[in-house]
N, C-alpha and C. Protein backbone atom coordinates (compact mmCIF):
# COMPACT_ATOMS: atom_id res chain seq x y z
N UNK A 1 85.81 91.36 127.24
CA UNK A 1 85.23 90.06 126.96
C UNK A 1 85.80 89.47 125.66
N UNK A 2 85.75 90.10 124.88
CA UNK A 2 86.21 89.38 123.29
C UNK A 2 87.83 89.98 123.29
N UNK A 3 88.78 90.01 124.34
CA UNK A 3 90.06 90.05 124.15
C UNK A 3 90.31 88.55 124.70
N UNK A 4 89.14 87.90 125.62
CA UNK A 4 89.48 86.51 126.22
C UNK A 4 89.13 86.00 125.65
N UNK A 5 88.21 85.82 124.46
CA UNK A 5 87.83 84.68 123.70
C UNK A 5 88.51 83.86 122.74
N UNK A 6 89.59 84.85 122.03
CA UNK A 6 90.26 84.57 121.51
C UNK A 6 91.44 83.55 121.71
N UNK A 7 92.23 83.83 123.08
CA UNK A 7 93.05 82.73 123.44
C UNK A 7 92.46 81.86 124.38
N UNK A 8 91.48 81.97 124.50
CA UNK A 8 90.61 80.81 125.11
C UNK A 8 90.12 79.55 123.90
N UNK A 9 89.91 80.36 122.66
CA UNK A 9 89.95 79.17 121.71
C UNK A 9 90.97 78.63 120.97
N UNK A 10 92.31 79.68 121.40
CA UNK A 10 93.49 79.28 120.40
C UNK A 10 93.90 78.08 121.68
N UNK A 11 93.77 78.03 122.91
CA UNK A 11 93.97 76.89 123.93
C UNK A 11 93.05 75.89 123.71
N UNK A 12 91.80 76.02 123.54
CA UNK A 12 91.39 74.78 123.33
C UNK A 12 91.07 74.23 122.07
N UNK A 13 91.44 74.91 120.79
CA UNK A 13 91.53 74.27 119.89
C UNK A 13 91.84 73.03 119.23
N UNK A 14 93.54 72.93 119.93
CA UNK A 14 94.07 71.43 119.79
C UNK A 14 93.07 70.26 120.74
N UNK A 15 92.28 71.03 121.73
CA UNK A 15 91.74 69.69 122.32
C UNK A 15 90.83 69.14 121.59
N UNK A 16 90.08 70.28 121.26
CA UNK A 16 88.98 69.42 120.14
C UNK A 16 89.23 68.51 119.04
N UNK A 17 90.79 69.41 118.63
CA UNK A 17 91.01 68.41 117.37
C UNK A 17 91.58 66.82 117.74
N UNK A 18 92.19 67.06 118.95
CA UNK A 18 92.68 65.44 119.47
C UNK A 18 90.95 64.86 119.96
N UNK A 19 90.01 65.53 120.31
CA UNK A 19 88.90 64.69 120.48
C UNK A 19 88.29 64.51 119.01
N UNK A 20 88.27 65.11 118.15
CA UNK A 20 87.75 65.23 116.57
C UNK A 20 88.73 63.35 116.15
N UNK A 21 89.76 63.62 116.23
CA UNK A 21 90.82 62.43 115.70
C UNK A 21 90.07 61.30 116.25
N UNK A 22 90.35 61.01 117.58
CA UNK A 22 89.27 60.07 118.44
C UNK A 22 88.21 59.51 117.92
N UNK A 23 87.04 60.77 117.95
CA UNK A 23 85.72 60.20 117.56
C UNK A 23 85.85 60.05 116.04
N UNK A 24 86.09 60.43 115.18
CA UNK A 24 86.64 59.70 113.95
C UNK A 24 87.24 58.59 113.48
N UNK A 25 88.02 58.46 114.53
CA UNK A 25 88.88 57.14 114.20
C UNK A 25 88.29 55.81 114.80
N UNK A 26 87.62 56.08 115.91
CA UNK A 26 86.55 55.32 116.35
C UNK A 26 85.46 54.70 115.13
N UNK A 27 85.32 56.32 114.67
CA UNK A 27 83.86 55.63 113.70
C UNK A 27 84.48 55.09 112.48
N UNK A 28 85.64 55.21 111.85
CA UNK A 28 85.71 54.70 110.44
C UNK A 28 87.25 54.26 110.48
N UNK A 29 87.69 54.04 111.01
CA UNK A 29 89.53 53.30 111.64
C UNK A 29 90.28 54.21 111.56
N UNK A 30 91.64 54.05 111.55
CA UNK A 30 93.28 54.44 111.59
C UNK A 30 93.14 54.71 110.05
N UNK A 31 93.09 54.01 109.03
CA UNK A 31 93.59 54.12 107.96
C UNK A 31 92.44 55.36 107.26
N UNK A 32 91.44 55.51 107.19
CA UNK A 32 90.66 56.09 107.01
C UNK A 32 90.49 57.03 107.55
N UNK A 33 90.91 57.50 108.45
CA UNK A 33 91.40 58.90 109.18
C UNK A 33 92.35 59.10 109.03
N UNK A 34 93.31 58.48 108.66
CA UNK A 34 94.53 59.36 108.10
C UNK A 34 94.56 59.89 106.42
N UNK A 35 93.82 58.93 106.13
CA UNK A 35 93.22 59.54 104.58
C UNK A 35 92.64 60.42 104.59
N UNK A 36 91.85 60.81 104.77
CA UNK A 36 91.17 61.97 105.41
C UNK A 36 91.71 63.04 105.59
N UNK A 37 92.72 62.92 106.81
CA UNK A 37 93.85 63.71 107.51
C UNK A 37 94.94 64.56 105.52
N UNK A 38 94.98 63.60 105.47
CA UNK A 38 96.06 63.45 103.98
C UNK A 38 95.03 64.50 102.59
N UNK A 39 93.79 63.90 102.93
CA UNK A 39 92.82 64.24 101.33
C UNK A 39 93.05 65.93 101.73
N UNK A 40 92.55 66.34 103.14
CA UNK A 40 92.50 67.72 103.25
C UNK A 40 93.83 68.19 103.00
N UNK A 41 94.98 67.85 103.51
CA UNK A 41 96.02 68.83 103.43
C UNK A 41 95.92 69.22 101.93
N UNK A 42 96.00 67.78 100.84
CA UNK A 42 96.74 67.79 99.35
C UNK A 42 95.64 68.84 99.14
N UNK A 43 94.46 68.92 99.21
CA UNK A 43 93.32 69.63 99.04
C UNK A 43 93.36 71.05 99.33
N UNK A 44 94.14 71.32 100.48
CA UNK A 44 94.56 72.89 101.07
C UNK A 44 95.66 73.19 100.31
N UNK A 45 96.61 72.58 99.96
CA UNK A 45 97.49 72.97 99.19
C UNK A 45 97.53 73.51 97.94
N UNK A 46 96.45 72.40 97.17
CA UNK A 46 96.09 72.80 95.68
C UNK A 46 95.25 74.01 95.92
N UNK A 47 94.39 74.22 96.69
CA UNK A 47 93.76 75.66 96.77
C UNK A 47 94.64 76.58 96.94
N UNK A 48 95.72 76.58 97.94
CA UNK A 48 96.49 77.78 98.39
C UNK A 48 97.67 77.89 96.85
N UNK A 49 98.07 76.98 96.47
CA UNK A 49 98.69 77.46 95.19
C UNK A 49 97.66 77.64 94.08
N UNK A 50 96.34 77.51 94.01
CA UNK A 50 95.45 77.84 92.93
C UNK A 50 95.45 79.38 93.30
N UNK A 51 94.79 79.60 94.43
CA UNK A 51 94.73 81.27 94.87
C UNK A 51 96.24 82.47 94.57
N UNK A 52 97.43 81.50 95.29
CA UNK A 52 98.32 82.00 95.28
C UNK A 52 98.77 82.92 96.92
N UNK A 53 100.05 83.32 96.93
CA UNK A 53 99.42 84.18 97.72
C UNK A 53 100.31 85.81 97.50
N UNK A 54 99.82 86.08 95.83
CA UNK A 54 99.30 87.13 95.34
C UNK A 54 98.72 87.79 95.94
N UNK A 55 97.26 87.19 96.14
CA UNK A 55 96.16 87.58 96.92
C UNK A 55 96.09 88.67 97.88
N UNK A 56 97.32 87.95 98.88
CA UNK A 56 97.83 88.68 100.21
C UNK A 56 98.62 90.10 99.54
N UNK A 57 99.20 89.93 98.77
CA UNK A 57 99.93 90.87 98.41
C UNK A 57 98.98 92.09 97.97
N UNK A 58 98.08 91.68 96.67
CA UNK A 58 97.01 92.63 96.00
C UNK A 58 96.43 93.21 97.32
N UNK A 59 95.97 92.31 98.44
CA UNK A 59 95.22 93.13 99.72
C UNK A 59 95.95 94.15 100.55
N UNK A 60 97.20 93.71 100.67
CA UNK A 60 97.90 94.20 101.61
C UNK A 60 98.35 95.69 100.11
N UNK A 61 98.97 95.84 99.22
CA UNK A 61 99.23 96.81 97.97
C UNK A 61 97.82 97.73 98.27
N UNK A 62 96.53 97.04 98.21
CA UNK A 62 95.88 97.97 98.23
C UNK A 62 94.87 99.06 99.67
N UNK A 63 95.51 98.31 100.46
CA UNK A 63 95.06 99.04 102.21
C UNK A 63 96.58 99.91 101.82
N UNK A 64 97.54 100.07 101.54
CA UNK A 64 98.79 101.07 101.33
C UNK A 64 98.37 102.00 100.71
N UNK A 65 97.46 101.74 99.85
CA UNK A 65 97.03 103.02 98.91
C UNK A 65 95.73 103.87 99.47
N UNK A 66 95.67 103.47 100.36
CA UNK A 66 94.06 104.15 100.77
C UNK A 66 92.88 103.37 100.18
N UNK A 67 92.84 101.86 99.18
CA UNK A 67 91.70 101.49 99.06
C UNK A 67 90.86 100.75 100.21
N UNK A 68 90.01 100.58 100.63
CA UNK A 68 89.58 99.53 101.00
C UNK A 68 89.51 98.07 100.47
N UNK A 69 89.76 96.90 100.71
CA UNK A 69 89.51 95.74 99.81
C UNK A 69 88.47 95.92 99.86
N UNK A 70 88.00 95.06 98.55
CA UNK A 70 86.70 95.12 98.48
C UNK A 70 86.05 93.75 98.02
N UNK A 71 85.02 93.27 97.35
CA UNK A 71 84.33 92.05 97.91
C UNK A 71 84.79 91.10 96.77
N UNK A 72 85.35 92.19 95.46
CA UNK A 72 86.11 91.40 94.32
C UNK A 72 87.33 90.62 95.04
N UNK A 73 88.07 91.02 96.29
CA UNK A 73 89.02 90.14 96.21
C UNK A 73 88.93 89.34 97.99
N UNK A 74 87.70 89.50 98.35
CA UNK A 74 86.82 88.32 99.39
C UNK A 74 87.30 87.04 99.00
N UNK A 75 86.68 87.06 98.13
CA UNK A 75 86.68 85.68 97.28
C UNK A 75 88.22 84.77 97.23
N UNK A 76 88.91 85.46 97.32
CA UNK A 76 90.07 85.02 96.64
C UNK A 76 90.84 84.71 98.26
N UNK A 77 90.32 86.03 98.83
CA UNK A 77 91.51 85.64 100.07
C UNK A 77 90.69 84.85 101.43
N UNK A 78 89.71 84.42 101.16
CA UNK A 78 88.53 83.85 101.77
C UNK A 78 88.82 82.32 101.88
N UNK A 79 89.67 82.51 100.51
CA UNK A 79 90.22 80.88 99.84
C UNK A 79 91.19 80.27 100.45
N UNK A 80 92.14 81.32 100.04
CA UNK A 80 93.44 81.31 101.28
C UNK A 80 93.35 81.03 102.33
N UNK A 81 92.57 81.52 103.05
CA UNK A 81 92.57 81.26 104.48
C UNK A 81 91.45 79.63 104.29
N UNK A 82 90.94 79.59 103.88
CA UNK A 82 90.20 78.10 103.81
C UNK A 82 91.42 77.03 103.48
N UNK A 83 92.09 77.83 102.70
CA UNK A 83 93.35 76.59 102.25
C UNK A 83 93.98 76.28 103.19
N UNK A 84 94.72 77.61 104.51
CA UNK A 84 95.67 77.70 105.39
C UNK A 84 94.95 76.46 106.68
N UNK A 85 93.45 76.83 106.58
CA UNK A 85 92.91 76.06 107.75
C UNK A 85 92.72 74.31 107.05
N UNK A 86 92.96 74.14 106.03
CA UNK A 86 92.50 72.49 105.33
C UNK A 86 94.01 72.21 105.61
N UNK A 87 95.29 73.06 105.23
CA UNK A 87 96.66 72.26 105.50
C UNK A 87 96.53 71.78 107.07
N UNK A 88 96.31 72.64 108.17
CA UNK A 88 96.63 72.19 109.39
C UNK A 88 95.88 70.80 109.62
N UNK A 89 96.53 69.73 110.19
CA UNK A 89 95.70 68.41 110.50
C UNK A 89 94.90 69.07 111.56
N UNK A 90 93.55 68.02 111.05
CA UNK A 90 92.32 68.46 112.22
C UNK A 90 90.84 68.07 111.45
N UNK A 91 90.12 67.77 112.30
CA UNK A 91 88.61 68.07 111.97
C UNK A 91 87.73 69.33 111.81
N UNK A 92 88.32 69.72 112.93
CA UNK A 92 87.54 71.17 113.18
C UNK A 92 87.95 72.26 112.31
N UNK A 93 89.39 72.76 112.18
CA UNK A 93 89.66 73.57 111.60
C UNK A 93 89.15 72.89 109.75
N UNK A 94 89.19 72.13 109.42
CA UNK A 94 88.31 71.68 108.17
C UNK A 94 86.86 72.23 108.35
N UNK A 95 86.43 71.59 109.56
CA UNK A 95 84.95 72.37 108.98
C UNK A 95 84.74 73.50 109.13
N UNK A 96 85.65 74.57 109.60
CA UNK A 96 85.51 76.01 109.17
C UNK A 96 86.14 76.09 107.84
N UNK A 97 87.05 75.98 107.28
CA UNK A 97 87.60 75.55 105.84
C UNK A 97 86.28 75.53 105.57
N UNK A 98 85.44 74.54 105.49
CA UNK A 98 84.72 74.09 104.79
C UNK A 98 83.30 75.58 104.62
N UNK A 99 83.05 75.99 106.17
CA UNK A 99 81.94 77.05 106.30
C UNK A 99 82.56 78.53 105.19
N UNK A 100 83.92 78.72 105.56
CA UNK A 100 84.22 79.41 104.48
C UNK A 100 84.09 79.77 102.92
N UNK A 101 83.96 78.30 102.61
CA UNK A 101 84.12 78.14 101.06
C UNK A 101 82.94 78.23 100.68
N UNK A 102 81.76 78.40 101.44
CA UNK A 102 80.18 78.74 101.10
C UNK A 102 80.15 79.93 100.97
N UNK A 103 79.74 80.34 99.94
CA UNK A 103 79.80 81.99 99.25
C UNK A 103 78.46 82.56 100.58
N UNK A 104 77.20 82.01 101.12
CA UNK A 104 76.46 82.73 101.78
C UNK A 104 77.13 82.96 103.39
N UNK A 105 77.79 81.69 103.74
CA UNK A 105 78.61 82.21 104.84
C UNK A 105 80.10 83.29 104.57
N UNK A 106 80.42 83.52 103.93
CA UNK A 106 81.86 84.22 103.53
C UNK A 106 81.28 85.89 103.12
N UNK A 107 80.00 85.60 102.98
CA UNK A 107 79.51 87.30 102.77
C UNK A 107 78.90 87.30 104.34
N UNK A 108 78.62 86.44 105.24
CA UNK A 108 77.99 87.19 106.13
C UNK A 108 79.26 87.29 107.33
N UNK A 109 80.68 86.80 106.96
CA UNK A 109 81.88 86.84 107.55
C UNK A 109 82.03 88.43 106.74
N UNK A 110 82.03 88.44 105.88
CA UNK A 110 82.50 90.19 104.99
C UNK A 110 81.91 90.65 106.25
N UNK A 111 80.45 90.81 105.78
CA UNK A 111 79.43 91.77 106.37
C UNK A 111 79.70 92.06 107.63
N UNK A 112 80.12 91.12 108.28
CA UNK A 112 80.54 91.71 110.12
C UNK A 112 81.76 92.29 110.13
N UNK A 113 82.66 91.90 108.99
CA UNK A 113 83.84 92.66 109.72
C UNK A 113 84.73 93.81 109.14
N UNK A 114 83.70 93.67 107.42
CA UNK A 114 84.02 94.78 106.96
C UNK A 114 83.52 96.56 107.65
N UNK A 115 82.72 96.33 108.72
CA UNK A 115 82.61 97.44 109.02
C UNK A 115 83.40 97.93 110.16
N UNK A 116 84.62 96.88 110.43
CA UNK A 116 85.66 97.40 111.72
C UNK A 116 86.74 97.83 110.82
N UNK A 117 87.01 98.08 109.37
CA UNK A 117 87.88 98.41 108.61
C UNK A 117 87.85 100.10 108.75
N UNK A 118 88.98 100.77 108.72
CA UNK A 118 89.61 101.88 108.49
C UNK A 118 90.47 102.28 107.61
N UNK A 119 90.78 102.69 106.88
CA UNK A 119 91.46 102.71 105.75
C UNK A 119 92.15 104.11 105.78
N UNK A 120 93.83 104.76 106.07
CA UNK A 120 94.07 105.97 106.19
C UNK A 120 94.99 106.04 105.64
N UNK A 121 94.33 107.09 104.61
CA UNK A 121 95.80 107.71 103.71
C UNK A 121 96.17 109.11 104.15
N UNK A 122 97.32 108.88 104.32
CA UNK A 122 97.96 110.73 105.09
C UNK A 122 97.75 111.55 103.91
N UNK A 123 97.82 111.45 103.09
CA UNK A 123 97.48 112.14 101.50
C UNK A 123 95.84 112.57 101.68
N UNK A 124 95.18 111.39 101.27
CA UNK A 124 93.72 112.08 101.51
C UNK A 124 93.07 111.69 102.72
N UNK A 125 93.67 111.42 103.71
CA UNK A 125 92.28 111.29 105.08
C UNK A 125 91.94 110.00 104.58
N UNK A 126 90.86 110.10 105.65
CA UNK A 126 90.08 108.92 105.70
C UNK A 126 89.46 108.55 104.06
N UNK A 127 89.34 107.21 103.86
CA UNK A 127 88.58 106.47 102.47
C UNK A 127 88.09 105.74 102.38
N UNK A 128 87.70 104.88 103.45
CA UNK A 128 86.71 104.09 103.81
C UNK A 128 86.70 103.50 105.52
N UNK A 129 85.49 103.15 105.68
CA UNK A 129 85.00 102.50 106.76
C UNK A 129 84.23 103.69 107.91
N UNK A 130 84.59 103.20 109.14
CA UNK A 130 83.64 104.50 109.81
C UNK A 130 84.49 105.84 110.10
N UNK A 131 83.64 106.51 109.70
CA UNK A 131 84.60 108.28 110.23
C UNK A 131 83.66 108.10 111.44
N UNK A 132 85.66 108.61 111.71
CA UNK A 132 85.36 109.29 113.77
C UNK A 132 84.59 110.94 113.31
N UNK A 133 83.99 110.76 114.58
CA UNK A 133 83.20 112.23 114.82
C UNK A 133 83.80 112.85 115.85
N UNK A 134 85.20 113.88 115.57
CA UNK A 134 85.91 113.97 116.61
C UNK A 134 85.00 115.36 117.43
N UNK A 135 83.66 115.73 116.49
CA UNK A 135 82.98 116.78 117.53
C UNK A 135 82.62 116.73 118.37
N UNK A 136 82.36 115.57 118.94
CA UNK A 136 81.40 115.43 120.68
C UNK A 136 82.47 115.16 121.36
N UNK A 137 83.93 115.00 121.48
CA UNK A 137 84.62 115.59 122.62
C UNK A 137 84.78 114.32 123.06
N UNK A 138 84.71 112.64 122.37
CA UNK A 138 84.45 111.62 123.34
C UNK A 138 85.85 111.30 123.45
N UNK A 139 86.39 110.87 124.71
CA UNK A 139 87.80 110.16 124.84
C UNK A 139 88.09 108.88 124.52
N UNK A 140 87.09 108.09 124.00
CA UNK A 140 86.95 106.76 123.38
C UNK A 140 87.42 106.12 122.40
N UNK A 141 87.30 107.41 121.50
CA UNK A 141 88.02 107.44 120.27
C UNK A 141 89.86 106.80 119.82
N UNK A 142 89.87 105.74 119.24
CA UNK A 142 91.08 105.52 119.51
C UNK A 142 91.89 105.73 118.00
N UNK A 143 91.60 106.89 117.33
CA UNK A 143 91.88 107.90 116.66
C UNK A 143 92.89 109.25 116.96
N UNK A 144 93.93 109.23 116.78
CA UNK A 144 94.84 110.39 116.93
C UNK A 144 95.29 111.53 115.68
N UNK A 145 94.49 112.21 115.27
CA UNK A 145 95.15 113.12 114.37
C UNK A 145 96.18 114.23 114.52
N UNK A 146 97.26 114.16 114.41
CA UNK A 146 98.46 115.11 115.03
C UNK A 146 98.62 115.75 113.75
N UNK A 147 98.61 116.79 112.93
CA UNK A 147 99.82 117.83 112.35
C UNK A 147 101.09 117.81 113.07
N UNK A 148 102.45 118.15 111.78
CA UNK A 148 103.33 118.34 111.81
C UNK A 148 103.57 118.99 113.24
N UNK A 149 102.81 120.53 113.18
CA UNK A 149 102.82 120.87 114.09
C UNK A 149 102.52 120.49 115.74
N UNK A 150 101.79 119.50 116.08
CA UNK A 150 101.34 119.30 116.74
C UNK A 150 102.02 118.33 117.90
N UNK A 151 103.08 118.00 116.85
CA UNK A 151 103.88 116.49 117.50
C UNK A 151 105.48 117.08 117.20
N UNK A 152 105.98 117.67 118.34
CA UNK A 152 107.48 118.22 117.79
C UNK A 152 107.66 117.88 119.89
N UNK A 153 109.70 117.10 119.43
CA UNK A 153 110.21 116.77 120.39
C UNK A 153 111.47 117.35 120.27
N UNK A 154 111.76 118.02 121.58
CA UNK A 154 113.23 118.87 122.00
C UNK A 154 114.16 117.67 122.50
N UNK A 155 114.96 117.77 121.78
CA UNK A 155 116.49 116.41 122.00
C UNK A 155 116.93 117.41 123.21
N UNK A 156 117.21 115.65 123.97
CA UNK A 156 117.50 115.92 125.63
C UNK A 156 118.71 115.55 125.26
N UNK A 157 119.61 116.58 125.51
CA UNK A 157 121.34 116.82 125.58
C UNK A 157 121.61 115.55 126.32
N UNK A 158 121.05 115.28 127.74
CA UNK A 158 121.49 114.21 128.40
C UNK A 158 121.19 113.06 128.40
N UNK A 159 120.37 112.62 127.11
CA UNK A 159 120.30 111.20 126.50
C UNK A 159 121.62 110.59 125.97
N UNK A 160 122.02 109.41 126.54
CA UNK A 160 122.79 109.06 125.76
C UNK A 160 122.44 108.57 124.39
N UNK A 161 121.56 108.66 123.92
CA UNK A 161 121.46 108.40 122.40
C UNK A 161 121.25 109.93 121.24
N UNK A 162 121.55 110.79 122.03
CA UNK A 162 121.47 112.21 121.79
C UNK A 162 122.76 112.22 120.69
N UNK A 163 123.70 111.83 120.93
CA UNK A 163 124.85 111.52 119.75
C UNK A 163 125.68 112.86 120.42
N UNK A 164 125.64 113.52 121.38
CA UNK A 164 126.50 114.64 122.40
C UNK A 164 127.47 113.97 123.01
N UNK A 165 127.06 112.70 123.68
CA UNK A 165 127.87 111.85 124.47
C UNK A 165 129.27 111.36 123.40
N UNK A 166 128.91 110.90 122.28
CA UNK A 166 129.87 109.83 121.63
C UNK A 166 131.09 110.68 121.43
N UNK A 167 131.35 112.00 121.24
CA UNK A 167 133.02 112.67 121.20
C UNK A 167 133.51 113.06 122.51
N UNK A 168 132.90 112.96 123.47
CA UNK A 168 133.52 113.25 124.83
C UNK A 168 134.35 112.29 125.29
């Protein structure tokens, strides 16, 4: 169910926003909807170079290390993505921009999805989010822990990418 929802709204996204343009431009003209159109981008822009996108980097630097992000840098990349959705022309994607930039909606966006986070360092195991319970035997688990040992492949002479072939 929620593998279809997703490109079911990335398809009808643009329709809304060509109906968003419409009923807008209806209610307050051409020129005034394109101002509009214009106030958000300059507006997404100055946010996305206020934030930077550092941001991305500090998040992405620290899931490499085994941290989890954490709610100190919510904030920051919460922004970003509010900025990324104010550049695209549109109504709609603005007023999520906009639901974002409310600190009580942006913690209850954390709160749902910080708990699908996993965080794995081959050094120390798991460091945040949910530990699998690989004791009850469930096949559900879409968790693979292999040792060295566990994962070893015998080179097939008769591959040609075996590197046997190339002096013959």
């Amino acid at each position: 169910m929620r593998s279809s929802i997703l490109p079911a709204f990335i398809l009808l996204l643009p329709l809304g926003e060509i109906a968003g343009f419409v009923v807008v431009g209806r209610a307050l003209g051409l020129a005034l909807t394109l101002a509009l159109v214009m106030a958000s981008f300059v507006f997404g822009v100055i946010l996305l170079r206020r934030q930077g996108i550092g941001i991305l980097r500090r998040m992405s630097s620290e899931g490499r290390n085994g941290v989890m992000p954490g709610s100190d840098l919510l904030k920051p990349a919460m922004n970003v993505i509010a900025a990324l959705l104010l550049i695209i022309p549109g109504f709609l994607t603005d007023i999520i921009a906009i639901l974002i930039l409310i600190p009580p909606v942006r913690d209850l966006v954390w709160r749902s999805i910080a708990k699908r986070f996993v965080v794995v360092n081959a050094e120390r195991g798991f460091s945040a989010g949910p530990k699998p319970d690989f004791r009850d035997g469930s096949r559900n688990s879409k968790v693979v822990d292999l040792d060295e040992e566990d994962y070893h492949r015998e080179p097939d002479r008769n591959s040609p990418w075996s590197g046997k072939h190339l002096g013959d």
